[in-house]
Protein backbone atom coordinates (compact mmCIF):
# COMPACT_ATOMS: atom_id res chain seq x y z
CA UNK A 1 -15.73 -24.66 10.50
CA UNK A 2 -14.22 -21.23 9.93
CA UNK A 3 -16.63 -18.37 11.02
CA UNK A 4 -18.84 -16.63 8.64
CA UNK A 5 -17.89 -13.21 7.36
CA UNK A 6 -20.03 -10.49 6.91
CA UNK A 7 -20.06 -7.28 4.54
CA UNK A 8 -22.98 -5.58 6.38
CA UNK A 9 -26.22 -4.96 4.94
CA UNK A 10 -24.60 -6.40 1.72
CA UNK A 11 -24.65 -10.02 3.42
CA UNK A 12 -22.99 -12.61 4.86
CA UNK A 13 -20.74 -15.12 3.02
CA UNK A 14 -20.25 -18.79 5.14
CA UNK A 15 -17.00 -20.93 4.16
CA UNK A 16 -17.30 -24.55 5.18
CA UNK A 17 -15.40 -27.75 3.26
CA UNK A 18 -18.08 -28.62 1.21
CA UNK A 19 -20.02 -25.29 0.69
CA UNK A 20 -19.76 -21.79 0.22
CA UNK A 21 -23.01 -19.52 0.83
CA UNK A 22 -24.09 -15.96 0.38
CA UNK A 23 -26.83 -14.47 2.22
CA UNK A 24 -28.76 -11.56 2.07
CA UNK A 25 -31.26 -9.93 4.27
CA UNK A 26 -34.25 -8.91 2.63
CA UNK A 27 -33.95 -5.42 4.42
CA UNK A 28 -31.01 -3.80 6.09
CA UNK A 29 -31.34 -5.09 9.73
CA UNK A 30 -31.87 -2.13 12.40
CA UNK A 31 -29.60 -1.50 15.38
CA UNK A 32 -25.94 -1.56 15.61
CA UNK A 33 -24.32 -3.57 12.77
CA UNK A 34 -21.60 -5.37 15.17
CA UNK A 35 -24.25 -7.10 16.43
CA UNK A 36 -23.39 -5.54 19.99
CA UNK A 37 -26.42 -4.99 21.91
CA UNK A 38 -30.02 -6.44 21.81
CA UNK A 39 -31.19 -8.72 19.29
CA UNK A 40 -34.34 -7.73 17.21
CA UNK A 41 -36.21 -11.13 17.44
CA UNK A 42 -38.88 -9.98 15.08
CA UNK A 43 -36.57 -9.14 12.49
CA UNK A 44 -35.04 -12.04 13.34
CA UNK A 45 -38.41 -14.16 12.61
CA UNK A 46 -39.00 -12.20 9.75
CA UNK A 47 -35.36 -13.22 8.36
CA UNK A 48 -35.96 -16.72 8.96
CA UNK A 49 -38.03 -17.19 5.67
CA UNK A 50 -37.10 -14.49 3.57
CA UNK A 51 -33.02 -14.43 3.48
CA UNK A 52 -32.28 -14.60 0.31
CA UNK A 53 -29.10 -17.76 -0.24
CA UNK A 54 -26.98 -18.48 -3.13
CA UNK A 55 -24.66 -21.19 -3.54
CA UNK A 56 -21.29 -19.16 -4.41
CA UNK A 57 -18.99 -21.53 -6.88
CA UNK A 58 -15.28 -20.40 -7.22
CA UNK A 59 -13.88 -19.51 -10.70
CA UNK A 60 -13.31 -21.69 -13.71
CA UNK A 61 -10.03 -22.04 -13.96
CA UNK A 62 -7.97 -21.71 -16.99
């Protein structure tokens, strides 16, 4: 599965065969964005219920 990409506090698209999903934080995580560092395990509990997902379709074509 190709690794997800992310567009910083904007989200974080994931490719696989069969899907394609955008996710969004519900606030902009703290710390430093390349994920260098500590992890924030209550943001990261907080996350777990309140990311936002959306199934991302690719254009009609025509």
């Amino acid at each position: 599965m190709p690794e997800p990409a992310g567009s910083g506090p904007g989200g974080l698209l994931a490719v696989a065969p069969d899907a394609r999903l955008w996710a969004v934080p519900p606030e902009r995580p703290a710390g430093d964005p390349t994920g260098a560092g500590a992890a924030d395990t209550d943001a990261c509990e907080r996350f777990r219920t309140t990311v936002t997902v959306e199934d991302v379709h690719a254009p009609e074509p025509h």
